[in-house]
C-alpha atoms as a PDB file:
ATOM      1  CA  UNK A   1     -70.374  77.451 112.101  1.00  0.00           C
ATOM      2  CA  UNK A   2     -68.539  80.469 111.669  1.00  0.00           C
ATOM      3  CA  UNK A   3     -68.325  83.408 113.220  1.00  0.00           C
ATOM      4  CA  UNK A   4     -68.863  86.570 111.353  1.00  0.00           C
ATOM      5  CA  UNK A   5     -65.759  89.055 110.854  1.00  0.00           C
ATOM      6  CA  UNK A   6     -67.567  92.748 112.159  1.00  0.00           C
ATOM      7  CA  UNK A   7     -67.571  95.607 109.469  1.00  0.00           C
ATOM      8  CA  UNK A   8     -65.525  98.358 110.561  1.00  0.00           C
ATOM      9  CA  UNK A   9     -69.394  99.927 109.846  1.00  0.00           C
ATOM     10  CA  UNK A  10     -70.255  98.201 112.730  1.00  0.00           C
ATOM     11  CA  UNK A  11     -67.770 100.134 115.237  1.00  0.00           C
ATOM     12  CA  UNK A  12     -65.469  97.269 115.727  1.00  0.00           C
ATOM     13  CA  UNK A  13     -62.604  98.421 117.839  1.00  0.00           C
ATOM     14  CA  UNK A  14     -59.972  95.642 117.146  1.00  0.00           C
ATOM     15  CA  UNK A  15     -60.867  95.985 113.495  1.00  0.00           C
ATOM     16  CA  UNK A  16     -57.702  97.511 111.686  1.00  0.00           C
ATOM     17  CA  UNK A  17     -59.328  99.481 109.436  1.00  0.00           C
ATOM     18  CA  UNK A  18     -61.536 101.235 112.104  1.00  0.00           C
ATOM     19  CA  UNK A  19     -59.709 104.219 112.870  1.00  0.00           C
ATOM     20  CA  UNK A  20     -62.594 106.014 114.804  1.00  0.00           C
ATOM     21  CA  UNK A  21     -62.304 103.572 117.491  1.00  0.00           C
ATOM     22  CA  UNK A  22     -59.113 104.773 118.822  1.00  0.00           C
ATOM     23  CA  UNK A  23     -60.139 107.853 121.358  1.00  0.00           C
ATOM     24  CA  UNK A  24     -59.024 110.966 119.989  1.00  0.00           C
ATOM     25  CA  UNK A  25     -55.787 111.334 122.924  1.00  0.00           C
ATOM     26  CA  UNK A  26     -54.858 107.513 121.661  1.00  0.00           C
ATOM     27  CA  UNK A  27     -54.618 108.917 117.964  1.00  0.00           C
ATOM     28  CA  UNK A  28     -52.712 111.839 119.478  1.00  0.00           C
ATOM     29  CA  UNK A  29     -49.838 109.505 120.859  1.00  0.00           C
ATOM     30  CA  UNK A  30     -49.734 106.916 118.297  1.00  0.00           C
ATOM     31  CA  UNK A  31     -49.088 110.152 115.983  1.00  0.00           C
ATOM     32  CA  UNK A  32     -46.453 111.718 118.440  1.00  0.00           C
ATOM     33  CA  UNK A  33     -45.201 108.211 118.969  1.00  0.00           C
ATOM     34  CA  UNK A  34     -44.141 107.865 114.924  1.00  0.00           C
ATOM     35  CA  UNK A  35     -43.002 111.732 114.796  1.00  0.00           C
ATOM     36  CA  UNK A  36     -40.541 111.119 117.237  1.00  0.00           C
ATOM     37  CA  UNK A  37     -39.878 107.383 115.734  1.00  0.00           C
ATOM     38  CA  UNK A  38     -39.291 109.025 112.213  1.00  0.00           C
ATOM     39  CA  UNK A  39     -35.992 110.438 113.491  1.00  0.00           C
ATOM     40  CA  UNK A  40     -34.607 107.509 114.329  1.00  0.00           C
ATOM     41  CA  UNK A  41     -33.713 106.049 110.826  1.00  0.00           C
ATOM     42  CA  UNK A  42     -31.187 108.287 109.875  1.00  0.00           C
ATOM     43  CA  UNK A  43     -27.517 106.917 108.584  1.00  0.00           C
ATOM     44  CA  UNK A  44     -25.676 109.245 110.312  1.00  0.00           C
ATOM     45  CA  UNK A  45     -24.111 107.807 114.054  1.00  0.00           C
ATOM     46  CA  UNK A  46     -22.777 110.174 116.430  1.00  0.00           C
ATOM     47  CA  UNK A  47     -19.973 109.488 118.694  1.00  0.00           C
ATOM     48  CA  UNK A  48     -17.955 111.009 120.890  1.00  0.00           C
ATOM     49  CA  UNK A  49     -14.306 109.530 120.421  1.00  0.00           C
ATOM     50  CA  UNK A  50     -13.348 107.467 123.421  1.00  0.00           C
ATOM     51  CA  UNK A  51     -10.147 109.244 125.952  1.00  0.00           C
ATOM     52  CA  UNK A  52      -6.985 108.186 124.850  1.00  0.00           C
ATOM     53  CA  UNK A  53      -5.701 105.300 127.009  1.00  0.00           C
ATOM     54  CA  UNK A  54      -2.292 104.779 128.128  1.00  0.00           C
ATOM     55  CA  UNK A  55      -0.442 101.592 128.613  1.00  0.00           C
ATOM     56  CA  UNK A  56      -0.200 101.323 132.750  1.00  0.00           C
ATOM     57  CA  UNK A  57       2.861  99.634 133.662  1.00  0.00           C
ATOM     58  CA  UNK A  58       2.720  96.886 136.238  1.00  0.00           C
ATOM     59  CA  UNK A  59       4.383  98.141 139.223  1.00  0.00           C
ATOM     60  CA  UNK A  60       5.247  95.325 141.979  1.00  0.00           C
ATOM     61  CA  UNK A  61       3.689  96.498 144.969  1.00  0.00           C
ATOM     62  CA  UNK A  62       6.405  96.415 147.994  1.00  0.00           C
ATOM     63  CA  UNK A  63       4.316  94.182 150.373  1.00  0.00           C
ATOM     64  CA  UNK A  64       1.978  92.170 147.849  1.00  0.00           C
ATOM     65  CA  UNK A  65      -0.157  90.243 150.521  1.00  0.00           C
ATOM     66  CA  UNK A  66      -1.015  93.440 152.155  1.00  0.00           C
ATOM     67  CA  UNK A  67      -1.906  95.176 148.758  1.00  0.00           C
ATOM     68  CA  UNK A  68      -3.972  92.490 147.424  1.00  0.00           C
ATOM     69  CA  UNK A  69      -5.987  92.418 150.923  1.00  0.00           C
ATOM     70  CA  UNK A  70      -6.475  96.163 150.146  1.00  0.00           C
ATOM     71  CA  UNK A  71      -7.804  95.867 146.452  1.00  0.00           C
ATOM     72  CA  UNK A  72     -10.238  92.950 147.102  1.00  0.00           C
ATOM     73  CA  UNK A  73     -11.977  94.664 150.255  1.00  0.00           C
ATOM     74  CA  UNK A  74     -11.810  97.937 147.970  1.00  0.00           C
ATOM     75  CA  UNK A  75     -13.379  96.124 144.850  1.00  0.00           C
ATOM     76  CA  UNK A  76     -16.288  94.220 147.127  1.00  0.00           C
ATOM     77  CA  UNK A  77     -17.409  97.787 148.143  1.00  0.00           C
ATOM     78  CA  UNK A  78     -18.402  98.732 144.549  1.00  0.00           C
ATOM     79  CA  UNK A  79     -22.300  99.532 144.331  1.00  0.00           C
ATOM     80  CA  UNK A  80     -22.205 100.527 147.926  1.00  0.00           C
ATOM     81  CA  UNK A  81     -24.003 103.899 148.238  1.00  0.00           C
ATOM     82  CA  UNK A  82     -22.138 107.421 148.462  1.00  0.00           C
ATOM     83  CA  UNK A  83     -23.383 109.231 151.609  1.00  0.00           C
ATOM     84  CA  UNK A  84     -21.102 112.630 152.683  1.00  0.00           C
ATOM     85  CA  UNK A  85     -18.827 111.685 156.168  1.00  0.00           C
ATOM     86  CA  UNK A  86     -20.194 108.166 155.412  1.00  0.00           C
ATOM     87  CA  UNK A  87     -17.490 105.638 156.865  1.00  0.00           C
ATOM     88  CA  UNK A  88     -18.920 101.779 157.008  1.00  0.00           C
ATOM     89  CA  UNK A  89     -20.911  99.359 154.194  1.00  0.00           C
ATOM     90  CA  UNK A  90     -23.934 100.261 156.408  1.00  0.00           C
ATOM     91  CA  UNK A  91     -23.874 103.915 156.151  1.00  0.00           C
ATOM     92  CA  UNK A  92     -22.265 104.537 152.687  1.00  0.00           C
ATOM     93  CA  UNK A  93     -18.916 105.605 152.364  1.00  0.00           C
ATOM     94  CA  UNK A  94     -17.660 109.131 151.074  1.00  0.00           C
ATOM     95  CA  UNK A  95     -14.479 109.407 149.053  1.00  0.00           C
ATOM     96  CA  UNK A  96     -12.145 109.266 152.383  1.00  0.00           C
ATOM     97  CA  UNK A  97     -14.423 107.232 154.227  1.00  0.00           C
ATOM     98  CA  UNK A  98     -13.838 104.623 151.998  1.00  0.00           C
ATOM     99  CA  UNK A  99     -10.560 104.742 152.030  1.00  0.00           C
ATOM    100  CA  UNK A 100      -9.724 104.909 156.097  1.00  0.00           C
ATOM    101  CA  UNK A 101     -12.443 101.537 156.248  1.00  0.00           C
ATOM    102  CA  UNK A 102     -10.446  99.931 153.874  1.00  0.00           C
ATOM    103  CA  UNK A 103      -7.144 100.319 155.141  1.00  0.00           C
ATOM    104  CA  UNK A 104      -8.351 100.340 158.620  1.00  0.00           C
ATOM    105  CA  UNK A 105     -10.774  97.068 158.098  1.00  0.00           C
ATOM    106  CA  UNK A 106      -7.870  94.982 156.486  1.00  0.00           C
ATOM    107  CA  UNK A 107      -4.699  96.281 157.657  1.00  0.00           C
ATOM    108  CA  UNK A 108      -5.549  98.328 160.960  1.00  0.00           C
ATOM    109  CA  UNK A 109      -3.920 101.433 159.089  1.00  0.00           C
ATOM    110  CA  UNK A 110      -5.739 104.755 160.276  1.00  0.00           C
ATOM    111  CA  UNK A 111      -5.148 107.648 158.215  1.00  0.00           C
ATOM    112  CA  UNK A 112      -6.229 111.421 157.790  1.00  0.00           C
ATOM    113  CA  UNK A 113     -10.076 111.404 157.491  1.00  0.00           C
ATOM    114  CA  UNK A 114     -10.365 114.090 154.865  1.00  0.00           C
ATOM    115  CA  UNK A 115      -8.653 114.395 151.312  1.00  0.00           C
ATOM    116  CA  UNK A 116      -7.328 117.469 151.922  1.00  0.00           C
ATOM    117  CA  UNK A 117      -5.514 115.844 155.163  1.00  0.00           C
ATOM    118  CA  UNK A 118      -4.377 112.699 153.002  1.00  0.00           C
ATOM    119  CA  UNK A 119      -2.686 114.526 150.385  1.00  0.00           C
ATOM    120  CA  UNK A 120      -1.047 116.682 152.927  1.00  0.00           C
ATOM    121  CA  UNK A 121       0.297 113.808 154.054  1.00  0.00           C
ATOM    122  CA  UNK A 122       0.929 112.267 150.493  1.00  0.00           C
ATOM    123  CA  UNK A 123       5.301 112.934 151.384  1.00  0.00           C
ATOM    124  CA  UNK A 124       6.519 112.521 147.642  1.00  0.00           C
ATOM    125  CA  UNK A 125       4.140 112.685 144.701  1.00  0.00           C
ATOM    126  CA  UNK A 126       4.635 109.255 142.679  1.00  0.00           C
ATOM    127  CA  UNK A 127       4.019 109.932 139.086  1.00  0.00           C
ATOM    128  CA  UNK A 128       1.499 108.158 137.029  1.00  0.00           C
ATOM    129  CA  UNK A 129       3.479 105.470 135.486  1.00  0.00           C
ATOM    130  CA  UNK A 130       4.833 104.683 139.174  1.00  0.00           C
ATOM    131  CA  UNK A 131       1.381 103.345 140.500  1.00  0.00           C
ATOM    132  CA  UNK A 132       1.079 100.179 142.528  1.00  0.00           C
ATOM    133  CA  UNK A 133      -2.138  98.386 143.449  1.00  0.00           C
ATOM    134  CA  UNK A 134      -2.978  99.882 146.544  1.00  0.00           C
ATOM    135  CA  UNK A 135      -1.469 103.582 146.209  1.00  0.00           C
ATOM    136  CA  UNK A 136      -3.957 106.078 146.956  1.00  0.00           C
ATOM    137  CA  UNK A 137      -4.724 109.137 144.042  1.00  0.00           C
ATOM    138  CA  UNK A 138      -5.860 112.269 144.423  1.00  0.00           C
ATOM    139  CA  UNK A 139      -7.648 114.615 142.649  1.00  0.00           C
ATOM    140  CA  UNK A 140      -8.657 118.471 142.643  1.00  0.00           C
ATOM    141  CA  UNK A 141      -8.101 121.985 141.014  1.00  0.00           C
ATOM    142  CA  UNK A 142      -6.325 125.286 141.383  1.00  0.00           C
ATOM    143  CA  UNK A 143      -3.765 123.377 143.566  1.00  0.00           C
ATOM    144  CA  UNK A 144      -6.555 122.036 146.186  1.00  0.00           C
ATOM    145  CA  UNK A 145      -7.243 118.236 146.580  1.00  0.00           C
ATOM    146  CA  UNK A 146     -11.003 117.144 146.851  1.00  0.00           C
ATOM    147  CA  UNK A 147     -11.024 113.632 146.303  1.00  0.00           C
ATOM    148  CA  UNK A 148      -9.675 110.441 146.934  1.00  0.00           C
ATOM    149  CA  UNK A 149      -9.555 107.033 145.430  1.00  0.00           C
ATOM    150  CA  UNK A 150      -7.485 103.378 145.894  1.00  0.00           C
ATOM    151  CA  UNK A 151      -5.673 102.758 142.542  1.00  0.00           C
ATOM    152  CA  UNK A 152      -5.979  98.741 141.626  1.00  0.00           C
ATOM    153  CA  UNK A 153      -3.876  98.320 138.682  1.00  0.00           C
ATOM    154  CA  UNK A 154      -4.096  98.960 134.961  1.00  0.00           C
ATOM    155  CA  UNK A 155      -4.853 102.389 134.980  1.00  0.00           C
ATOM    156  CA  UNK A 156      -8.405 101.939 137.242  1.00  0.00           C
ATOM    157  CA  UNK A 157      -9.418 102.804 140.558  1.00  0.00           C
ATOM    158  CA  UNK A 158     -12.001 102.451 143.270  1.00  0.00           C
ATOM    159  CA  UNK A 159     -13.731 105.423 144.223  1.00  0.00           C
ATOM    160  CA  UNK A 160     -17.142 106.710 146.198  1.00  0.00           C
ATOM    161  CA  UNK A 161     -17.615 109.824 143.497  1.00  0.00           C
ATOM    162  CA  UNK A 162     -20.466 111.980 144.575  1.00  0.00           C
ATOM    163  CA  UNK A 163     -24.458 112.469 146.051  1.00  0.00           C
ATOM    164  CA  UNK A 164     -26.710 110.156 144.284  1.00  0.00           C
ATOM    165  CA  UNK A 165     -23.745 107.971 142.953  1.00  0.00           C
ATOM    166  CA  UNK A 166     -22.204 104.707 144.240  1.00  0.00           C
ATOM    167  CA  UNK A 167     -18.683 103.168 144.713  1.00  0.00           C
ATOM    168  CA  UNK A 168     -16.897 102.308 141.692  1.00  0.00           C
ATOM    169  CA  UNK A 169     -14.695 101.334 139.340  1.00  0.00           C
ATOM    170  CA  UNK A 170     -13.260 104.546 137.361  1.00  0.00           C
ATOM    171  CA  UNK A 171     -10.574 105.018 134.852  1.00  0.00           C
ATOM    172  CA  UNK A 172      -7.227 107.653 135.705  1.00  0.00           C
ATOM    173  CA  UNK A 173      -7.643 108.703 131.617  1.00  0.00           C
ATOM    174  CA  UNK A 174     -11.294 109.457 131.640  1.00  0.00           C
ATOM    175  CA  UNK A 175     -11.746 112.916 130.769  1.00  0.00           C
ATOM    176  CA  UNK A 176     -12.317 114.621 134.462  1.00  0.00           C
ATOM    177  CA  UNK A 177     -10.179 112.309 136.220  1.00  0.00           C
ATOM    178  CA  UNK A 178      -6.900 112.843 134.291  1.00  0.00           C
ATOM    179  CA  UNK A 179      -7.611 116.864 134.057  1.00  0.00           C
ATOM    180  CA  UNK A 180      -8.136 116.617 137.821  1.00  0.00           C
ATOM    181  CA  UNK A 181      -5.498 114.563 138.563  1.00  0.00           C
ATOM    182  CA  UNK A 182      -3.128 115.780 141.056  1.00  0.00           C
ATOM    183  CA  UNK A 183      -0.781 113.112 142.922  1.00  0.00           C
ATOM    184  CA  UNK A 184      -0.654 110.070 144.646  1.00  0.00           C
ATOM    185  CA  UNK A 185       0.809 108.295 147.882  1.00  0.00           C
ATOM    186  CA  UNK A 186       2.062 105.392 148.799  1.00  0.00           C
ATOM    187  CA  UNK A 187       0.730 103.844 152.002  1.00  0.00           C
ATOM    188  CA  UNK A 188       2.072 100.222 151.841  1.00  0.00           C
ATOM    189  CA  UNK A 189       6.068 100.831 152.104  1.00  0.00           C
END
């Protein structure tokens, strides 16, 4: 025996051609729902062009050992939370807080807590094409330094950026860091 289709007469609700069965705010969405959908098909893609990337020389760190121990405790940070005067993996790390656990967790190097104190003890600037794994960078604006991160090679470097954010992996030619670019020093001699 079969069992009988329902009319949309008889106020079926799964019936497709039944369309007062939908409540009035569920006809509402599914109508907002394809207005916004309908500007979706267009053949036009936008796209911001990508920075310009350099080619990073490889620069031969002077004590290689000591530089890779730096880089891989550096890189197993990334994705650990950004808390300001943060210093350990349990508490988050700010920009300099991450860099005097690194070099003092691997190496038993303690340096300047603050960025501003780093760079002032940055000696001679090392220019961009100069950079060995390791080196720390600095950035700022109108000749003050504000941050901090531990270069790693091919133009990256590992970084706590801001409030809300997380350590990470960041690129010297993206747009804010090479406008904000502003030295570097080399820790590892």
């Amino acid at each position: 025996m079969k069992t009988p289709i329902p009319s949309p007469a008889e106020g079926a609700a799964h019936y497709p051609g039944n369309l007062r069965a939908i409540p009035a705010h569920g006809a509402f969405l599914l109508l907002l729902a394809a207005a916004l959908l309908s500007g979706c098909g267009g053949d036009k893609v936008v796209r911001r062009p990508a920075p310009a990337q350099r080619a990073w020389p490889v620069v031969a760190p002077a004590d290689p050992v000591r530089a890779n121990a730096v880089l891989m405790r550096a890189i197993s940070l990334v994705g650990t939370p950004y808390r300001y005067g943060g210093n350990t993996p349990d508490t988050g790390f700010d920009c300099s807080g991450l860099v005097n656990y690194v070099y003092r967790d691997m190496l038993d190097v303690r340096l300047p807590r603050t960025s501003r104190d780093l760079a002032a003890w940055q000696g001679a600037r090392i220019k961009p094409e100069r950079l060995a794994a390791a080196d720390l960078v600095f950035f700022g604006s109108g000749g003050s330094v504000s941050h901090v991160g531990i270069y790693v090679g091919e133009g990256r470097f590992v970084h706590a950026p801001s409030t809300g954010g997380t350590v990470r992996l960041d690129h010297l030619d993206g747009p804010y860091w090479r406008d904000h670019y502003s030295g570097a020093k080399r820790v590892l001699n």
